[in-house]
PDB file of N, CA and C in Angstrom:
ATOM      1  N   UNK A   1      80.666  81.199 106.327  1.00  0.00           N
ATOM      2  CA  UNK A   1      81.825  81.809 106.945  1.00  0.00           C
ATOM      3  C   UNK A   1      82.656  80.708 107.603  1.00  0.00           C
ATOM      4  N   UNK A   2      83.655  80.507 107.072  1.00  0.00           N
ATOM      5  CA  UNK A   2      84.661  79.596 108.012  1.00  0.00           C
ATOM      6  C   UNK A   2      85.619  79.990 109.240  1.00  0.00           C
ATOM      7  N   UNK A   3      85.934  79.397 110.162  1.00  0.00           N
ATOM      8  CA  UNK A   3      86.724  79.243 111.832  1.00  0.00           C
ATOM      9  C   UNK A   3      87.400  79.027 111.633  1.00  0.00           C
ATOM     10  N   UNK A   4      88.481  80.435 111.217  1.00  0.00           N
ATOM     11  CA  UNK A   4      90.259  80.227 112.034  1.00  0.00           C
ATOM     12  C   UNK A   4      90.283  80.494 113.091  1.00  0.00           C
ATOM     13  N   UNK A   5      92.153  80.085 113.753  1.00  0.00           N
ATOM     14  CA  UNK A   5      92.111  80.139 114.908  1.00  0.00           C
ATOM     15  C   UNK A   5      93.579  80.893 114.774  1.00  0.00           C
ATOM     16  N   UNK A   6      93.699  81.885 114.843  1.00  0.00           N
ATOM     17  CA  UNK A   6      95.460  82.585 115.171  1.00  0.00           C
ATOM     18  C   UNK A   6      95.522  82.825 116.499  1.00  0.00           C
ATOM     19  N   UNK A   7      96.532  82.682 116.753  1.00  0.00           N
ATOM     20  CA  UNK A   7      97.602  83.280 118.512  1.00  0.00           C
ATOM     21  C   UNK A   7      98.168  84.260 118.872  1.00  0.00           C
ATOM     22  N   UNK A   8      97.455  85.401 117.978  1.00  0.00           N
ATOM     23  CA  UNK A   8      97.510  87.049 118.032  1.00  0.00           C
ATOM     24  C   UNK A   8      96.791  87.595 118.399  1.00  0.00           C
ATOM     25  N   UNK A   9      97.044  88.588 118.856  1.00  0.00           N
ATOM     26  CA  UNK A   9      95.845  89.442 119.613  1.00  0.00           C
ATOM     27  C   UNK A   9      96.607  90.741 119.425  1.00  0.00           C
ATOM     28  N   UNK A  10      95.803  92.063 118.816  1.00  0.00           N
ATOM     29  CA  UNK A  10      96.309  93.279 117.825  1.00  0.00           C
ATOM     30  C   UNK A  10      94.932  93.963 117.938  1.00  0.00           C
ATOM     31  N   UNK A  11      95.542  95.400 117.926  1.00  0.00           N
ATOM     32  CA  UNK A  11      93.969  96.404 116.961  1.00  0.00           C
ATOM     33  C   UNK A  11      94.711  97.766 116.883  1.00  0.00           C
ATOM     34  N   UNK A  12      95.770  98.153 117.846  1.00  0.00           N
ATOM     35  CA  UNK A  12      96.284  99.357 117.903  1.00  0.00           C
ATOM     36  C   UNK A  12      97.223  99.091 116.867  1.00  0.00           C
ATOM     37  N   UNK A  13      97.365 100.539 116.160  1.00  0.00           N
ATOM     38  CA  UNK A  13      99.032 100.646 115.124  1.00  0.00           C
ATOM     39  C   UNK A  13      99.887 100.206 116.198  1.00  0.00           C
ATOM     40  N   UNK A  14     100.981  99.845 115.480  1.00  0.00           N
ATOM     41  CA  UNK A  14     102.425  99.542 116.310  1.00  0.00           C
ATOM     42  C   UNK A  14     103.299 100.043 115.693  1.00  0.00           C
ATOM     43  N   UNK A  15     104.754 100.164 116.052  1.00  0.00           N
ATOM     44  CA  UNK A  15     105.910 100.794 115.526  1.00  0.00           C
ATOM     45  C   UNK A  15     106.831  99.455 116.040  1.00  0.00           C
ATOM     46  N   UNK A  16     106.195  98.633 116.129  1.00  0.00           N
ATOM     47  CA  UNK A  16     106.825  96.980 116.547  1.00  0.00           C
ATOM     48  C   UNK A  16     107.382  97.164 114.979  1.00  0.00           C
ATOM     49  N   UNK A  17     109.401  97.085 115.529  1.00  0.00           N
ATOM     50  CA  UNK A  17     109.732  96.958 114.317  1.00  0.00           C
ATOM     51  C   UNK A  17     110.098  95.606 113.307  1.00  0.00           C
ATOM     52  N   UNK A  18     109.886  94.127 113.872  1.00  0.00           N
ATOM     53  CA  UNK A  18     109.465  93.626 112.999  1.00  0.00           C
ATOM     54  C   UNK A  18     108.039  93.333 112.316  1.00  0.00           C
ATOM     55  N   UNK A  19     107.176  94.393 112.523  1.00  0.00           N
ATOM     56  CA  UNK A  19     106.395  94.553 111.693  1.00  0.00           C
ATOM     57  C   UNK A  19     106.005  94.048 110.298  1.00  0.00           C
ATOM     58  N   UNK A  20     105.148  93.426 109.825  1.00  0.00           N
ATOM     59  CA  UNK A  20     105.590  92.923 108.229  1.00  0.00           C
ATOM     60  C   UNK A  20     106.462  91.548 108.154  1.00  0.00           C
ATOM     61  N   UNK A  21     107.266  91.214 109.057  1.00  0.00           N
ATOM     62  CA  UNK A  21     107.912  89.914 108.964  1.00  0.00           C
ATOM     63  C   UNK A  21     107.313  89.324 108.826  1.00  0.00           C
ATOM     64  N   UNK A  22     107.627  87.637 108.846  1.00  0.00           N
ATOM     65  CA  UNK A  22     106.957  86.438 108.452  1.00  0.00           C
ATOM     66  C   UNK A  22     107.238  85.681 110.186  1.00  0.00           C
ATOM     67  N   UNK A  23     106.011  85.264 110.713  1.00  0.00           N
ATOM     68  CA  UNK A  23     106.679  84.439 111.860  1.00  0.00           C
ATOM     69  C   UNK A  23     105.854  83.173 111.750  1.00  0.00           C
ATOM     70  N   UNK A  24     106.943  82.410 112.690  1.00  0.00           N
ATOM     71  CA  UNK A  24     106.607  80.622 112.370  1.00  0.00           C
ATOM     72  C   UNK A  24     105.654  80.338 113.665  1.00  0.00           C
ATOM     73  N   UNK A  25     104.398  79.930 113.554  1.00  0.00           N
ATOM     74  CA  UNK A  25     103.735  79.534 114.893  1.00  0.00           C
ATOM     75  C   UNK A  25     102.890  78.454 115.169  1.00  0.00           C
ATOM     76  N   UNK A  26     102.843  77.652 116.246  1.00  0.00           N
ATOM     77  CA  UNK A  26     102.367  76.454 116.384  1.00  0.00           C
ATOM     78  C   UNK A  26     100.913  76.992 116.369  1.00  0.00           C
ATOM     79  N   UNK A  27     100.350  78.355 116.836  1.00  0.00           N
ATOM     80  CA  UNK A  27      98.908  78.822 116.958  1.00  0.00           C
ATOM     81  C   UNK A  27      97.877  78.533 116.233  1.00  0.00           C
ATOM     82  N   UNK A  28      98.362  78.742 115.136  1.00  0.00           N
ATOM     83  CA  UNK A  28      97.869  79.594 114.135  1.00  0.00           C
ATOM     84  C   UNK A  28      96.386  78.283 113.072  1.00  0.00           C
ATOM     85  N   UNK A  29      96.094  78.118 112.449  1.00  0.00           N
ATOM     86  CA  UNK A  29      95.723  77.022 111.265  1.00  0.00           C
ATOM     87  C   UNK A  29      95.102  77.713 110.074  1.00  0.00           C
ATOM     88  N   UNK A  30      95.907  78.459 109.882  1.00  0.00           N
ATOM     89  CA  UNK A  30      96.290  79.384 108.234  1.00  0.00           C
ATOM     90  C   UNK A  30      97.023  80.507 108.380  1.00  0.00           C
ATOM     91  N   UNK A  31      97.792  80.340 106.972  1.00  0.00           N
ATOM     92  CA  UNK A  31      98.693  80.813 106.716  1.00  0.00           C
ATOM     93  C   UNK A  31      98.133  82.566 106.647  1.00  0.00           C
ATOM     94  N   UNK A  32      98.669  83.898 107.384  1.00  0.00           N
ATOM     95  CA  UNK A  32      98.262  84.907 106.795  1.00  0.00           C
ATOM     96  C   UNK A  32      99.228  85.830 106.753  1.00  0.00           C
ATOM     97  N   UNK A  33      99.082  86.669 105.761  1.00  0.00           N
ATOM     98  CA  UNK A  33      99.846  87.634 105.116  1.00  0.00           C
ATOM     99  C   UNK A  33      98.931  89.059 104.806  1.00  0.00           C
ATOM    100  N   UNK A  34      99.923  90.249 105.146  1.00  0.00           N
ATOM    101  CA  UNK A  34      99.199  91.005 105.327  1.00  0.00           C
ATOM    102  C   UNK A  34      99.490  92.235 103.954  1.00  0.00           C
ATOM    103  N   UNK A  35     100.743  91.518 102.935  1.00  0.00           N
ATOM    104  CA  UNK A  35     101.365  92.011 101.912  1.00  0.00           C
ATOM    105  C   UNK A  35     101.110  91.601 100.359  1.00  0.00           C
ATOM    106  N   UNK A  36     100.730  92.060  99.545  1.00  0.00           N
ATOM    107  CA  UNK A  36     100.582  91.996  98.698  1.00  0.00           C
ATOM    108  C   UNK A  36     101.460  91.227  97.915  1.00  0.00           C
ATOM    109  N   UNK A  37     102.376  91.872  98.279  1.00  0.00           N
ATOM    110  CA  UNK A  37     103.667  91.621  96.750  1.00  0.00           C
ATOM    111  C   UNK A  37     104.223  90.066  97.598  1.00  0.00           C
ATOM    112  N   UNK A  38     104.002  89.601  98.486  1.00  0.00           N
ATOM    113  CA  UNK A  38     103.981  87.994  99.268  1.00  0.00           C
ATOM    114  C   UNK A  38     103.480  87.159  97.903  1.00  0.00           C
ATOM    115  N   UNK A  39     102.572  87.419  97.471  1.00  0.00           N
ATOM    116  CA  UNK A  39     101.586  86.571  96.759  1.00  0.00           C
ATOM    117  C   UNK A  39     101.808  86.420  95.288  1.00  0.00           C
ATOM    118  N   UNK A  40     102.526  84.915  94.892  1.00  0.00           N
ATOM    119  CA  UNK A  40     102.851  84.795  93.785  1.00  0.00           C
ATOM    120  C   UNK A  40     101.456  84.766  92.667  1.00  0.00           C
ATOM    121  N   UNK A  41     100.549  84.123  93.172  1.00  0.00           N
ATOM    122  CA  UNK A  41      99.048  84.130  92.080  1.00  0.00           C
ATOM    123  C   UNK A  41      98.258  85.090  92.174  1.00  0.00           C
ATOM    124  N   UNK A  42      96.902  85.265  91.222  1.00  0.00           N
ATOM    125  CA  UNK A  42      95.826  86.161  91.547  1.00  0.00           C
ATOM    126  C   UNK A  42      95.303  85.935  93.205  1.00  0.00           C
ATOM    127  N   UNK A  43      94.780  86.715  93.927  1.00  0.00           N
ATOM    128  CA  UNK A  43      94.000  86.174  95.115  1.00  0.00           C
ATOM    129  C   UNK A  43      92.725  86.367  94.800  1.00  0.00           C
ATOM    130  N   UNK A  44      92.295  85.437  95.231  1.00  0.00           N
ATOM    131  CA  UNK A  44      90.481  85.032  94.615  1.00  0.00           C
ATOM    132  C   UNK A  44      90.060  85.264  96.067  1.00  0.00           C
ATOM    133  N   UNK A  45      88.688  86.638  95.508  1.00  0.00           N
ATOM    134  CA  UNK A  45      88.420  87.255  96.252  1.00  0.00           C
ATOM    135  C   UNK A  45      87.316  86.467  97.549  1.00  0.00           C
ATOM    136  N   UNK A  46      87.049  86.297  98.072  1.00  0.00           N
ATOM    137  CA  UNK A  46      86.146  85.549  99.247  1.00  0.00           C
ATOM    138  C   UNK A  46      85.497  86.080 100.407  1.00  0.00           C
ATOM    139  N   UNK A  47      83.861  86.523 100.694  1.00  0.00           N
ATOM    140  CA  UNK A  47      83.667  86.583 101.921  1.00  0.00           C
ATOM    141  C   UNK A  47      83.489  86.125 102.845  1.00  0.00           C
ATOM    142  N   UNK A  48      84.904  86.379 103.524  1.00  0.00           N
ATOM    143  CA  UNK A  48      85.124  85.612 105.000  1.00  0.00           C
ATOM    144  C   UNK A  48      85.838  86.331 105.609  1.00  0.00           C
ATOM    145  N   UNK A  49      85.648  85.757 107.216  1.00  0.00           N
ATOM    146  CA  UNK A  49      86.408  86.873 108.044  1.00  0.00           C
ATOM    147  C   UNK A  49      86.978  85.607 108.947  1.00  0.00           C
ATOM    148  N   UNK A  50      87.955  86.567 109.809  1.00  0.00           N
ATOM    149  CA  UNK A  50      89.049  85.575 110.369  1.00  0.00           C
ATOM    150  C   UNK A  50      88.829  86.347 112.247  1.00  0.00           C
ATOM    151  N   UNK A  51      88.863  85.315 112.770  1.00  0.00           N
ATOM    152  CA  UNK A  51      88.729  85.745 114.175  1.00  0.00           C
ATOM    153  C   UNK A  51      90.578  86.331 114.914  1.00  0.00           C
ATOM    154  N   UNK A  52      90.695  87.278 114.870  1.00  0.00           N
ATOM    155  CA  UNK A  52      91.954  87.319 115.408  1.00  0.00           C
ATOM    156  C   UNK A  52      91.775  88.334 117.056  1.00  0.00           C
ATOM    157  N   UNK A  53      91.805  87.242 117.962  1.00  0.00           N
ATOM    158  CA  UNK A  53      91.643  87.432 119.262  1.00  0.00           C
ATOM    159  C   UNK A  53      90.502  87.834 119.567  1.00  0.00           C
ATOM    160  N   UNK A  54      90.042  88.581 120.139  1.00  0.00           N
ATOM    161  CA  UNK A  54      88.900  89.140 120.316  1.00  0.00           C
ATOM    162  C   UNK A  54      88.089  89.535 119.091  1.00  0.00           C
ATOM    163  N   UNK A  55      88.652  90.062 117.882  1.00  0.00           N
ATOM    164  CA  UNK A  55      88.174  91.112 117.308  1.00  0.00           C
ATOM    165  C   UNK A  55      87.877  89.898 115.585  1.00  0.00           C
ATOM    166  N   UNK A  56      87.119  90.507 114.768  1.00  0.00           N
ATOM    167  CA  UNK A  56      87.113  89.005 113.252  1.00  0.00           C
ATOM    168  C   UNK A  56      86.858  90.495 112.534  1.00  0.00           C
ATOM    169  N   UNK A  57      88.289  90.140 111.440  1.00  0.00           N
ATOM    170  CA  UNK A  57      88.415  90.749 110.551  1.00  0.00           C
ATOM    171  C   UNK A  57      88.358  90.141 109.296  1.00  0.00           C
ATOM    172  N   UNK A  58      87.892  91.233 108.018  1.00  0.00           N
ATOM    173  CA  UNK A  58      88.011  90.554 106.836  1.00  0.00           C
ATOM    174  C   UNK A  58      88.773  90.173 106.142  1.00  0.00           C
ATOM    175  N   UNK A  59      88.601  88.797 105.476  1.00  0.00           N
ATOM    176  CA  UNK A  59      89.304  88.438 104.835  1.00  0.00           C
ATOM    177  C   UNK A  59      89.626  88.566 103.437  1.00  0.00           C
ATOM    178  N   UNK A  60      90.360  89.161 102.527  1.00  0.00           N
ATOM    179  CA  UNK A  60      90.293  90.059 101.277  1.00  0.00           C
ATOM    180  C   UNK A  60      89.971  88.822 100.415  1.00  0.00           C
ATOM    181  N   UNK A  61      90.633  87.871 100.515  1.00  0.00           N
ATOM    182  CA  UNK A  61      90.516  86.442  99.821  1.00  0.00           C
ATOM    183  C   UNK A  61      92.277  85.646  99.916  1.00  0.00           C
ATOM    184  N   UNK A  62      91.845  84.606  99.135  1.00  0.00           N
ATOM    185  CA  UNK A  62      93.136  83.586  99.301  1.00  0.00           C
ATOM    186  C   UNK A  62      94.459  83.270  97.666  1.00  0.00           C
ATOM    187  N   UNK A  63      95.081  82.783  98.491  1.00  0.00           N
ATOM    188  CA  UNK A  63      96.421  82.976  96.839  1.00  0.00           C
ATOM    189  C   UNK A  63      97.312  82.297  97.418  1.00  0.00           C
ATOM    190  N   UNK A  64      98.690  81.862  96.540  1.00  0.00           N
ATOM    191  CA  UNK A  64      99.511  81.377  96.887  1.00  0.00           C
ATOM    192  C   UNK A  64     100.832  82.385  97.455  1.00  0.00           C
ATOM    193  N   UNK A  65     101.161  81.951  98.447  1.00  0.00           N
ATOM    194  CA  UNK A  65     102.432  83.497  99.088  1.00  0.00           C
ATOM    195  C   UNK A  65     103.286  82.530  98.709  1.00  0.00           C
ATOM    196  N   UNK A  66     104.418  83.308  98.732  1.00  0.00           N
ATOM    197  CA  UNK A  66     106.228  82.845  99.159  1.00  0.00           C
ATOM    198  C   UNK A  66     106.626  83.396 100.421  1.00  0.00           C
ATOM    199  N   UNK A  67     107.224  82.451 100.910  1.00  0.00           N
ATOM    200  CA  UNK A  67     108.603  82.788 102.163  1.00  0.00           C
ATOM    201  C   UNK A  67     109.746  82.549 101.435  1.00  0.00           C
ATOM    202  N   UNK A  68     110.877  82.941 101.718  1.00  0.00           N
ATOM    203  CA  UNK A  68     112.170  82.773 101.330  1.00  0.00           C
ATOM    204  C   UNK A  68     112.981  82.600 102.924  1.00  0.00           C
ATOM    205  N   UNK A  69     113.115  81.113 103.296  1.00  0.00           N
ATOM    206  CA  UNK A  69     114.226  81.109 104.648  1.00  0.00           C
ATOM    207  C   UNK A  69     115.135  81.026 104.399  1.00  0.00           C
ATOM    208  N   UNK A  70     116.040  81.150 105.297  1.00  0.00           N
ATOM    209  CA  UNK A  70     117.553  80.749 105.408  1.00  0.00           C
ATOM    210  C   UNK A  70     118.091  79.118 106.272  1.00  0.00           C
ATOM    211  N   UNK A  71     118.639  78.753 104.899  1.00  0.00           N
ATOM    212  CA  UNK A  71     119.115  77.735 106.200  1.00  0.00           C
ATOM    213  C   UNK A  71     120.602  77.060 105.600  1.00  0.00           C
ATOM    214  N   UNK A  72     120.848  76.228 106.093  1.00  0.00           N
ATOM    215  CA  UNK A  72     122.141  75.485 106.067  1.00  0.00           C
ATOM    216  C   UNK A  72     123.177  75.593 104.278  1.00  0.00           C
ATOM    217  N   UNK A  73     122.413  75.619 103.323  1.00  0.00           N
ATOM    218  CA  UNK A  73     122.399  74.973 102.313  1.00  0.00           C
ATOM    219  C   UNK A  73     121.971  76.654 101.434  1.00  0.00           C
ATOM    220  N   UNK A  74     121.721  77.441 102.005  1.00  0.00           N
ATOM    221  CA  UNK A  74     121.227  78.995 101.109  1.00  0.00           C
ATOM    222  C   UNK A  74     120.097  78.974 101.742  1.00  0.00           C
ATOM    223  N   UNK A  75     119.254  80.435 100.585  1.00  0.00           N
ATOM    224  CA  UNK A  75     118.403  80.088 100.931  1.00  0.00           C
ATOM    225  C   UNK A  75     117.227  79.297 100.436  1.00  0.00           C
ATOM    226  N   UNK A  76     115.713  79.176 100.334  1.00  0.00           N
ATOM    227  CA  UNK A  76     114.962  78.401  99.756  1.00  0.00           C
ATOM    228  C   UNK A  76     113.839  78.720  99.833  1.00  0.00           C
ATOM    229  N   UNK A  77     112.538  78.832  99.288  1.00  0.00           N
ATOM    230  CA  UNK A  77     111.663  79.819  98.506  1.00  0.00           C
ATOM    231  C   UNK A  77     110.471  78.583  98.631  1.00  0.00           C
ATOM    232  N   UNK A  78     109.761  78.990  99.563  1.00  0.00           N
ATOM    233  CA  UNK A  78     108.569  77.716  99.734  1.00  0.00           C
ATOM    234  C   UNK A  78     107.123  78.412  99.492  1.00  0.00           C
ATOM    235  N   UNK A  79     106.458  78.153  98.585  1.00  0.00           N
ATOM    236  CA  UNK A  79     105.279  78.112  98.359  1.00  0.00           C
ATOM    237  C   UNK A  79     104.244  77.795  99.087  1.00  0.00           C
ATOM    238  N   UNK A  80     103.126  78.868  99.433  1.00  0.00           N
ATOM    239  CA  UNK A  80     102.443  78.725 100.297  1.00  0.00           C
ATOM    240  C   UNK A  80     101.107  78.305  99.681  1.00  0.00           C
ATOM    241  N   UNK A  81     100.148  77.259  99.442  1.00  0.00           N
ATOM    242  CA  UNK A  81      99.007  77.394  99.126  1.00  0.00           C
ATOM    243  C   UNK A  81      97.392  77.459 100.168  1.00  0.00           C
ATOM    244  N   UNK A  82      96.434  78.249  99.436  1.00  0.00           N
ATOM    245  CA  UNK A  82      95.907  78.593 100.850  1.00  0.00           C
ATOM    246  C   UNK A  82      95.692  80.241 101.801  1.00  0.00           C
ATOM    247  N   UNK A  83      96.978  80.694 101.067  1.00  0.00           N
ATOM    248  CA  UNK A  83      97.166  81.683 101.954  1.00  0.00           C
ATOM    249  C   UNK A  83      96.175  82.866 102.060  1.00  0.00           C
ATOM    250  N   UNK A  84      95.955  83.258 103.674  1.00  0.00           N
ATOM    251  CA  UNK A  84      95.041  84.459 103.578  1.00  0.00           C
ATOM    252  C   UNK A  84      95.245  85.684 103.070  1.00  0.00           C
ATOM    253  N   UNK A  85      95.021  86.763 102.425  1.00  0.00           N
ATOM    254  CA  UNK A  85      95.259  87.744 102.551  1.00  0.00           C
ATOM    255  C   UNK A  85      94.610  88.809 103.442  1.00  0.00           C
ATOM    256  N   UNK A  86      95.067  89.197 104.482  1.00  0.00           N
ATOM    257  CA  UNK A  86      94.035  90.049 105.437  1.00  0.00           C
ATOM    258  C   UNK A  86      94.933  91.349 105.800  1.00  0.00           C
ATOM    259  N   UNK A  87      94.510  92.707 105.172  1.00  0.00           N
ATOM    260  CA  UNK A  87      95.057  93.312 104.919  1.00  0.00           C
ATOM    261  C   UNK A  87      95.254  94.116 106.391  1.00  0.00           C
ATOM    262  N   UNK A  88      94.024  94.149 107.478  1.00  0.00           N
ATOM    263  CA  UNK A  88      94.220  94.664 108.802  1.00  0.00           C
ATOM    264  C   UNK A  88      94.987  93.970 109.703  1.00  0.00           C
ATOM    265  N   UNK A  89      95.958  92.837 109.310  1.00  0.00           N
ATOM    266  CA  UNK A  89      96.904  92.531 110.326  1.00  0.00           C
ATOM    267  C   UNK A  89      97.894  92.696 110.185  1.00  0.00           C
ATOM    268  N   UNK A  90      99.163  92.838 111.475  1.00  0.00           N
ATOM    269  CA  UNK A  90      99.741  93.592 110.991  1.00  0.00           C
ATOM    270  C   UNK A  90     101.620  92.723 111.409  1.00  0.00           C
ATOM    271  N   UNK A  91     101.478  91.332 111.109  1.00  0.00           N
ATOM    272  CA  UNK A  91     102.283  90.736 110.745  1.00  0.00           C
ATOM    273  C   UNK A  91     101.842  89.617 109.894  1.00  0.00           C
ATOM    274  N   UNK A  92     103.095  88.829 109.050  1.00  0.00           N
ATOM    275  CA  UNK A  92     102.454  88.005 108.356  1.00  0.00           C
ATOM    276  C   UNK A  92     102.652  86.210 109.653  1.00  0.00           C
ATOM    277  N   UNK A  93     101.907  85.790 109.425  1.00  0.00           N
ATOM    278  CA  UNK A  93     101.967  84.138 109.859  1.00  0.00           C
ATOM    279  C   UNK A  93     101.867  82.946 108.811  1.00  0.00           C
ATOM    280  N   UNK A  94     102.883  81.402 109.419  1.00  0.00           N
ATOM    281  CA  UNK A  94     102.444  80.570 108.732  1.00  0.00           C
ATOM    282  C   UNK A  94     102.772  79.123 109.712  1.00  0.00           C
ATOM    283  N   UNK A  95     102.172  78.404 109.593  1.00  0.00           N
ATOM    284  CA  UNK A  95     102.212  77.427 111.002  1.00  0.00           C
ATOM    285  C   UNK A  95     102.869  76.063 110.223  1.00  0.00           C
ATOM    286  N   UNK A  96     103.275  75.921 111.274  1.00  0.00           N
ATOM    287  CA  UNK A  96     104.475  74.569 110.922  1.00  0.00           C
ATOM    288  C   UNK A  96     104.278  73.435 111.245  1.00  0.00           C
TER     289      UNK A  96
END
């Protein structure tokens, strides 16, 4: 079983409406996503679980996601490799 470390702390539903977004965080040391259709490759399935605050949830397995930001120039479509898929959280993260 491998030790992440995220800067979330969650267990109740929310109606937090960016919900599902993508946020940028110094916390974090893996990338996670809690969306399917994020994930450009197969995700290869893995048992592992991820400590998020108090509580370590499972981890479905790992794949490559996309972000699409905005910046100066359009936008631009960065490939994530690595990425978790953990379907009980309930935003996505990726650390910078």
């Amino acid at each position: 079983m491998g030790v992440f470390n995220v800067a979330f702390d969650y267990k109740e539903p929310s109606d937090y409406k960016l919900c599902n977004s993508v946020f940028f965080n110094l916390g974090t040391t893996i990338y996670i996503f809690n969306d399917r259709v994020r994930f450009v490759s197969q995700i290869k399935p893995i048992l592992d679980c991820i400590y998020i605050g108090l509580y370590i949830e499972e981890i479905v397995g790992f794949g490559i996601a996309i972000v699409i930001i905005n910046n100066p120039k359009g936008k631009k479509k960065i490939l994530l490799t690595g990425a978790a898929y953990v379907l009980s959280f309930y935003i996505n993260l990726v650390y910078i």
